[in-house]
PDB file of N, CA and C in Angstrom:
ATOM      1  N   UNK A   1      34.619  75.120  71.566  1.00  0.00           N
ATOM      2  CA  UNK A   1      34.251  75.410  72.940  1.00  0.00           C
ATOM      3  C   UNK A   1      34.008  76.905  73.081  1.00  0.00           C
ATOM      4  N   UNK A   2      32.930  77.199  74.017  1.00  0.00           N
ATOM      5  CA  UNK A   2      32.550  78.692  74.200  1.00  0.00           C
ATOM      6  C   UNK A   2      33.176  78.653  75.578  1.00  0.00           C
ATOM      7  N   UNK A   3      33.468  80.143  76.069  1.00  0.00           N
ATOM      8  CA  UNK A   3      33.871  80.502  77.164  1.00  0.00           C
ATOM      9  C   UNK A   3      32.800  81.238  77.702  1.00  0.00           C
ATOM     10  N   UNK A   4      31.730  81.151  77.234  1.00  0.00           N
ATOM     11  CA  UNK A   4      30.527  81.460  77.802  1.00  0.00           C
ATOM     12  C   UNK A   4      29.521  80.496  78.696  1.00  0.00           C
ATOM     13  N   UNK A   5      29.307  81.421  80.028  1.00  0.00           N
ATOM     14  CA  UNK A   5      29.043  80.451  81.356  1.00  0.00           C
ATOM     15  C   UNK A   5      27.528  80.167  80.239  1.00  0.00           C
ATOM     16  N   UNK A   6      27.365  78.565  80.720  1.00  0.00           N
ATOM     17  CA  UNK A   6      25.930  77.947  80.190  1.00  0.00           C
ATOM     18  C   UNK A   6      24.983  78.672  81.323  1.00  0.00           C
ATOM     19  N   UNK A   7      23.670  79.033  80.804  1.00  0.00           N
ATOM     20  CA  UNK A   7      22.620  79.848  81.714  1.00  0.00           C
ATOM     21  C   UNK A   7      21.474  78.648  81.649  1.00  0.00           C
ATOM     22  N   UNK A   8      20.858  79.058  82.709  1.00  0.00           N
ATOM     23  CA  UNK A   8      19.353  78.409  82.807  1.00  0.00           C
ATOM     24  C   UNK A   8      18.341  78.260  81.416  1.00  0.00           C
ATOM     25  N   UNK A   9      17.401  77.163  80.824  1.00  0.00           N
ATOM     26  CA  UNK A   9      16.526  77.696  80.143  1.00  0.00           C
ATOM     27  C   UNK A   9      15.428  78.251  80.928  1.00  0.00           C
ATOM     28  N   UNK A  10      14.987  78.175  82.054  1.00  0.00           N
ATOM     29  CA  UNK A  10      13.816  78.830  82.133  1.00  0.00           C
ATOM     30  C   UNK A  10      13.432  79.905  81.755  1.00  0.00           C
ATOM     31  N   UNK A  11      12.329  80.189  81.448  1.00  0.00           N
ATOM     32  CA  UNK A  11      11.831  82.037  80.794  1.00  0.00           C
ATOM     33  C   UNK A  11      12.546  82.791  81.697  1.00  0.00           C
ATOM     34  N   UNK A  12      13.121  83.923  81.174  1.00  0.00           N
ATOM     35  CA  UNK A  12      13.475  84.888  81.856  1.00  0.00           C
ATOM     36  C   UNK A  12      14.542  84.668  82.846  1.00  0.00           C
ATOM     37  N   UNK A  13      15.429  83.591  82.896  1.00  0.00           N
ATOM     38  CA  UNK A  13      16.266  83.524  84.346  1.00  0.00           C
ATOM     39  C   UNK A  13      17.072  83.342  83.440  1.00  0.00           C
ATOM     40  N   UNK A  14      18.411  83.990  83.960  1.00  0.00           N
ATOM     41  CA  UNK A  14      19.760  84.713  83.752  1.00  0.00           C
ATOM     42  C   UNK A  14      20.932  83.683  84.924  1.00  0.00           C
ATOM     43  N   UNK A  15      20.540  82.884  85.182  1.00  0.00           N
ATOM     44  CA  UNK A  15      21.381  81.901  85.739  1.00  0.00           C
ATOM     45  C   UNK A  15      22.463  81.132  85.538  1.00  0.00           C
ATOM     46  N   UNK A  16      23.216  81.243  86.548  1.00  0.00           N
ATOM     47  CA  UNK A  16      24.372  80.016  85.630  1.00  0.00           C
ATOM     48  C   UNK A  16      23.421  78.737  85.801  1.00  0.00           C
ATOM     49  N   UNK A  17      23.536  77.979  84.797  1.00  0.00           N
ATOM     50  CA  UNK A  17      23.376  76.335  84.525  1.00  0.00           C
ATOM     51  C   UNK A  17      24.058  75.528  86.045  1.00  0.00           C
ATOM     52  N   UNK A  18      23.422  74.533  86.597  1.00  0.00           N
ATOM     53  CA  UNK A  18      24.370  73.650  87.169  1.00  0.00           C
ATOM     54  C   UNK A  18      23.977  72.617  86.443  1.00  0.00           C
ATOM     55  N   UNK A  19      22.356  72.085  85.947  1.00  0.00           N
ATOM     56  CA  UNK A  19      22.180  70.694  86.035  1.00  0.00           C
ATOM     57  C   UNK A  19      21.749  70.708  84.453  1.00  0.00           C
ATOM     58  N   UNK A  20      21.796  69.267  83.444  1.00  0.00           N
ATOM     59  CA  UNK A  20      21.104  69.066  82.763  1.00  0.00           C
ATOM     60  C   UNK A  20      20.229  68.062  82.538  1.00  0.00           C
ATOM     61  N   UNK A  21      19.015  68.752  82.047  1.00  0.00           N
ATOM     62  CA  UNK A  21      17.683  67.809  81.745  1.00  0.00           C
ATOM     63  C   UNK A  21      17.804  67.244  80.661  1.00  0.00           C
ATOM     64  N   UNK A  22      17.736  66.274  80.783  1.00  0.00           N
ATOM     65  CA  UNK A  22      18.121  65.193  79.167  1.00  0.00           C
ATOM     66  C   UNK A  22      16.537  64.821  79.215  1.00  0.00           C
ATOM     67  N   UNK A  23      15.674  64.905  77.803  1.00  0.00           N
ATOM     68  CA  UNK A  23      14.459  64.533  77.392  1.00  0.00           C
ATOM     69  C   UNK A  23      14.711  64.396  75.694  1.00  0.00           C
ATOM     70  N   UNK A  24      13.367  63.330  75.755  1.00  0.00           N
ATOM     71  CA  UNK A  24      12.675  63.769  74.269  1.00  0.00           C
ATOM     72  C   UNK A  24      11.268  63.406  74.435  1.00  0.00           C
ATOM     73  N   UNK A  25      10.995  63.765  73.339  1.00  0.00           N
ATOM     74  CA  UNK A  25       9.530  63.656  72.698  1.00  0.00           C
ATOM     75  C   UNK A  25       9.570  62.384  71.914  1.00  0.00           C
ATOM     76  N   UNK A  26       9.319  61.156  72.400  1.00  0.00           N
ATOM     77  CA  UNK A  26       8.634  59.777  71.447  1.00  0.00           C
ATOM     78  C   UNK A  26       8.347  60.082  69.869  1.00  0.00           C
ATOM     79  N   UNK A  27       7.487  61.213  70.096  1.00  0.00           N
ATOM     80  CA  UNK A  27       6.796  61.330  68.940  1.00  0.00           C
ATOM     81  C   UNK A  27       6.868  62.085  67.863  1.00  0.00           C
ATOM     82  N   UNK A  28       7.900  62.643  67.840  1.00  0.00           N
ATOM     83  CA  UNK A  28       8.820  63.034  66.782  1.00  0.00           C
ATOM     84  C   UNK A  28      10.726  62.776  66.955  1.00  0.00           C
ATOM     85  N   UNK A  29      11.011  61.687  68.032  1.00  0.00           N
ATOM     86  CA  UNK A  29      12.811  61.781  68.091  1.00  0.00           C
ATOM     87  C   UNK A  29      12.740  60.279  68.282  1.00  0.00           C
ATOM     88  N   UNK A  30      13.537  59.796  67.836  1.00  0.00           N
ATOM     89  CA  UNK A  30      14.213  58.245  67.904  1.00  0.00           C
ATOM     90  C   UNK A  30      14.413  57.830  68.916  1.00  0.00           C
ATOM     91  N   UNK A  31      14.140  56.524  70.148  1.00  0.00           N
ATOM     92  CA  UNK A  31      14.100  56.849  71.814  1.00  0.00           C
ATOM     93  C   UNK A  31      15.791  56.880  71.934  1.00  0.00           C
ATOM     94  N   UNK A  32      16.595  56.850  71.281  1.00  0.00           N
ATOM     95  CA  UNK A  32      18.544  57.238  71.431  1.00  0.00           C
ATOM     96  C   UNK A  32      18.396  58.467  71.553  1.00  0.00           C
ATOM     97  N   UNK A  33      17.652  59.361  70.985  1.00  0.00           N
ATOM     98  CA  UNK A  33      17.816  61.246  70.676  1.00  0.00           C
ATOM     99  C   UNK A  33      17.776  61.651  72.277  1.00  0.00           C
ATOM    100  N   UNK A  34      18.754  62.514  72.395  1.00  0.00           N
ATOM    101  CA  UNK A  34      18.735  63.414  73.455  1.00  0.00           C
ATOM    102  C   UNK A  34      18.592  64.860  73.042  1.00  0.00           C
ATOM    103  N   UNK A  35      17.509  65.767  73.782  1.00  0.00           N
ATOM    104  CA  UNK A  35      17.599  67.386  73.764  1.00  0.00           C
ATOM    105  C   UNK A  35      18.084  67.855  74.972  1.00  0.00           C
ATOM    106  N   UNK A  36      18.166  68.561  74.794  1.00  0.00           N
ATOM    107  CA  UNK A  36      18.578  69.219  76.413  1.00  0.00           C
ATOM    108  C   UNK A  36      18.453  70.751  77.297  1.00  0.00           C
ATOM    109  N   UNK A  37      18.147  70.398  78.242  1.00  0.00           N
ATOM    110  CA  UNK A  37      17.701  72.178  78.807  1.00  0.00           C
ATOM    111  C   UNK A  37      18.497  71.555  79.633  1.00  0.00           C
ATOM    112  N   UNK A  38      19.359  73.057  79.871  1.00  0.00           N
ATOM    113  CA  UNK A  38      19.791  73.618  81.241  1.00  0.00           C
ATOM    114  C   UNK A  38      19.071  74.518  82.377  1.00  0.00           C
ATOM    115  N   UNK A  39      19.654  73.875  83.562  1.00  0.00           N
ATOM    116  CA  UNK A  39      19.067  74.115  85.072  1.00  0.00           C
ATOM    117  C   UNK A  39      20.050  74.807  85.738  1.00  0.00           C
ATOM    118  N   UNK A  40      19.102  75.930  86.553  1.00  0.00           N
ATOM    119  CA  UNK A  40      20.190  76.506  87.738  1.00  0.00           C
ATOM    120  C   UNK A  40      19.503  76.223  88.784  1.00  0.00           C
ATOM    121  N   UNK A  41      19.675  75.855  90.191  1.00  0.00           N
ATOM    122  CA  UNK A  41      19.426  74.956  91.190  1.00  0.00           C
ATOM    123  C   UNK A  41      17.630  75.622  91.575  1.00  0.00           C
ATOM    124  N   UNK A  42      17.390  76.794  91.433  1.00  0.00           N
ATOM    125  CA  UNK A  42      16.564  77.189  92.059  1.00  0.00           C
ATOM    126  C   UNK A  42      15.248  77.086  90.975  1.00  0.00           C
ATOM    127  N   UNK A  43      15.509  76.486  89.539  1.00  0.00           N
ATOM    128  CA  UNK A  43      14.404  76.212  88.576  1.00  0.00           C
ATOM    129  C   UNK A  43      14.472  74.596  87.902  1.00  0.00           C
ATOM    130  N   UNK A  44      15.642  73.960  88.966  1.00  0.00           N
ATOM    131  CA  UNK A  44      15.659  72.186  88.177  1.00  0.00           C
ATOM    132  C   UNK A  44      14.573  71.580  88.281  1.00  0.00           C
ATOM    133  N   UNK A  45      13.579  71.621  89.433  1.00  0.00           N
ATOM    134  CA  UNK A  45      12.439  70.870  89.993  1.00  0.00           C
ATOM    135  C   UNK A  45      11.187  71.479  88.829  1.00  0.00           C
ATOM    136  N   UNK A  46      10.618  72.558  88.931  1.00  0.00           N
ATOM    137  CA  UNK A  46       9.874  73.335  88.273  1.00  0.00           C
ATOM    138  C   UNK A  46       9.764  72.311  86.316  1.00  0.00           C
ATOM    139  N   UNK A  47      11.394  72.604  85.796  1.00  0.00           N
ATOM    140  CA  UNK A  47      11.499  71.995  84.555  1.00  0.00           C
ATOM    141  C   UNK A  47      11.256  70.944  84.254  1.00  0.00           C
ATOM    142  N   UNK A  48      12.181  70.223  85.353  1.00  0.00           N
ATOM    143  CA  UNK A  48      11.737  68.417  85.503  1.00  0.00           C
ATOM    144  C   UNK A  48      10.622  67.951  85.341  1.00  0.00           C
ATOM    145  N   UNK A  49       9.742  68.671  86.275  1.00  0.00           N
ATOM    146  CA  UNK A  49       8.202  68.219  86.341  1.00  0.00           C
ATOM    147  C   UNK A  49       7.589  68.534  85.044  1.00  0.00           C
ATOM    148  N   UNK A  50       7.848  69.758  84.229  1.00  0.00           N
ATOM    149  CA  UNK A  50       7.096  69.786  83.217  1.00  0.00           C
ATOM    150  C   UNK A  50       7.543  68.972  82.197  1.00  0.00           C
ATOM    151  N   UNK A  51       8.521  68.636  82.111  1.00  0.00           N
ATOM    152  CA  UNK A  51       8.967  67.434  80.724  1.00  0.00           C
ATOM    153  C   UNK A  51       8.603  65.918  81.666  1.00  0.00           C
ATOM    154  N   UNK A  52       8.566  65.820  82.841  1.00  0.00           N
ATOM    155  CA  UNK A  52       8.346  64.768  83.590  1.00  0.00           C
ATOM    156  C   UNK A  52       6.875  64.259  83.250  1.00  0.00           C
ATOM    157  N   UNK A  53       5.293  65.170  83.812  1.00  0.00           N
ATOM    158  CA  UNK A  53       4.111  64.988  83.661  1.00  0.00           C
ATOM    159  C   UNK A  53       4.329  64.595  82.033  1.00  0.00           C
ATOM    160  N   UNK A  54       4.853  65.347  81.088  1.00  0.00           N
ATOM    161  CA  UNK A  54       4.606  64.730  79.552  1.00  0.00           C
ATOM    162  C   UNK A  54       5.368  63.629  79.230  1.00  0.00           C
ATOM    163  N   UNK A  55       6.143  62.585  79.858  1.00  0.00           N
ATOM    164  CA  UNK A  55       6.936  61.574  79.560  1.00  0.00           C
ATOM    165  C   UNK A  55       8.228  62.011  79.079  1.00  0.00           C
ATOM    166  N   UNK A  56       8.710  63.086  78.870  1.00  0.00           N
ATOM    167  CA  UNK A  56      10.026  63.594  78.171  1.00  0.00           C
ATOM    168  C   UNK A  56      10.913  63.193  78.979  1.00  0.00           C
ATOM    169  N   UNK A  57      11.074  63.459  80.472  1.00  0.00           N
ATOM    170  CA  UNK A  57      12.404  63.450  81.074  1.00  0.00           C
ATOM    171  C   UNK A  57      13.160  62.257  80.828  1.00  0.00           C
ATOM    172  N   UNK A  58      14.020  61.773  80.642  1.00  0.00           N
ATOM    173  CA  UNK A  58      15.125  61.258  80.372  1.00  0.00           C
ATOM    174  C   UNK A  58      16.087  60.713  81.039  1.00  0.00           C
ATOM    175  N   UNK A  59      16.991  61.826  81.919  1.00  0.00           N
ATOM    176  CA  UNK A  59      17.726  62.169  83.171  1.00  0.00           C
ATOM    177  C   UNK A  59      17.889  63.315  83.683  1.00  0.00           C
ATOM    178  N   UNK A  60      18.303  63.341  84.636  1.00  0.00           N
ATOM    179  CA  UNK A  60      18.860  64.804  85.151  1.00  0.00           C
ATOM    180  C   UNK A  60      20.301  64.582  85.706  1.00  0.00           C
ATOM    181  N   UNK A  61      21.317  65.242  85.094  1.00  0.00           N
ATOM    182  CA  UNK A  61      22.875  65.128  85.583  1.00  0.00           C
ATOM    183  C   UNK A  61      23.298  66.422  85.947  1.00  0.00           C
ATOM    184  N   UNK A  62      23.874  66.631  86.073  1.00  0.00           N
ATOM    185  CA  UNK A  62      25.004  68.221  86.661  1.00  0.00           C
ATOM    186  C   UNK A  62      25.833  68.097  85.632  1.00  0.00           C
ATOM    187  N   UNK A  63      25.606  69.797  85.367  1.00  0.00           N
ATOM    188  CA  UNK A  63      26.346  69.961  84.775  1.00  0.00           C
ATOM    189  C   UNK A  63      27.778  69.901  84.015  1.00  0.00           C
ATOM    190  N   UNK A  64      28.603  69.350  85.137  1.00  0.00           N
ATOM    191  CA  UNK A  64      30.017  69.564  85.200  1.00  0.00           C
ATOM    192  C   UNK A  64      30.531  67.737  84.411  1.00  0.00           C
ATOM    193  N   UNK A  65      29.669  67.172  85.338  1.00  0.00           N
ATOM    194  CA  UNK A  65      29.185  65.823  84.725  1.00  0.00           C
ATOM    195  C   UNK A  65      28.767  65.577  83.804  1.00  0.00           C
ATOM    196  N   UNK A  66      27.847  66.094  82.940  1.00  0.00           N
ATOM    197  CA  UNK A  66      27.555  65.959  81.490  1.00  0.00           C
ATOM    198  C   UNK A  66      28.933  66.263  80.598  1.00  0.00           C
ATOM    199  N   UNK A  67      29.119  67.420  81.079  1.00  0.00           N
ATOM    200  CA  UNK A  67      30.541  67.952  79.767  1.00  0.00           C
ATOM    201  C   UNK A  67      31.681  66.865  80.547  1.00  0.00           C
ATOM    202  N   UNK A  68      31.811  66.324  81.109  1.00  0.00           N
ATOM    203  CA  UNK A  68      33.060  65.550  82.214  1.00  0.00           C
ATOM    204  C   UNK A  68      32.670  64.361  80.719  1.00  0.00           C
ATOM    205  N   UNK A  69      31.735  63.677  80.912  1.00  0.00           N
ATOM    206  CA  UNK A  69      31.123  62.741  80.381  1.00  0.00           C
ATOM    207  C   UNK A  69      31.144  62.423  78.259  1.00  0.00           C
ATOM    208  N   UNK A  70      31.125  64.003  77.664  1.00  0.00           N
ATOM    209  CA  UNK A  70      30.774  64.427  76.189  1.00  0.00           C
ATOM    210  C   UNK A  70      32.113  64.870  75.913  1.00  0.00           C
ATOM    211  N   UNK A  71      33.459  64.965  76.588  1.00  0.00           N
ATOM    212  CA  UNK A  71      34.808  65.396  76.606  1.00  0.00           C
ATOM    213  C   UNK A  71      35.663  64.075  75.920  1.00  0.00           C
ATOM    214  N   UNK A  72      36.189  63.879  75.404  1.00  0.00           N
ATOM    215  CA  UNK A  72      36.880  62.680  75.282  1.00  0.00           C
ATOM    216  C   UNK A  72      38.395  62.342  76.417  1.00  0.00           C
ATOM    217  N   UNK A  73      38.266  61.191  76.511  1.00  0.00           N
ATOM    218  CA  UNK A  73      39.330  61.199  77.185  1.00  0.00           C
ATOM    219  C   UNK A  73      40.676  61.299  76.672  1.00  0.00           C
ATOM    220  N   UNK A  74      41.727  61.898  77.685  1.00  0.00           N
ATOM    221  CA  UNK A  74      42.779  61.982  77.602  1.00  0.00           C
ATOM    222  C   UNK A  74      43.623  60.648  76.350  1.00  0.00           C
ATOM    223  N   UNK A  75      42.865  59.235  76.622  1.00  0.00           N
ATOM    224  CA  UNK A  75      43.502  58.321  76.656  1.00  0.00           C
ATOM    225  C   UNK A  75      43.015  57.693  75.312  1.00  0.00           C
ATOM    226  N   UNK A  76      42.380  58.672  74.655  1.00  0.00           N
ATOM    227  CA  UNK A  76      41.623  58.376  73.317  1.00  0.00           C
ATOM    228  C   UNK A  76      42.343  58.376  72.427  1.00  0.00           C
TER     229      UNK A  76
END
């Protein structure tokens, strides 16, 4: 685990992360493969749409929810 806040991918933005974009590409990833970019609220729409128009998007979750989700449980 990093103690480093997750940032936005968009070019150039220095953001904390809230949301993640879960995509792939058909045409080189297995349809199970997940990649992933991170979103900060004011560039989620912008990203979406561009992996969206190419078929990539996947889902979109929040952040806190993805790692809530990739954590194992207590009860494991």
């Amino acid at each position: 685990m990093s103690d480093e806040t997750p940032i936005c991918s968009a070019k150039g933005c220095r953001a904390d992360a809230v949301w993640v974009l879960a995509w792939n590409n058909p045409k080189i990833h297995t349809p199970e493969r997940r990649k992933t970019w991170l979103a900060c609220e004011e560039h989620r729409e912008h990203l979406s749409q561009f992996l969206g128009v190419r078929g990539f998007l996947k889902d979109v979750v929040l952040l806190k929810e993805w790692e809530s989700e990739a954590s194992p449980s207590p009860d494991s």
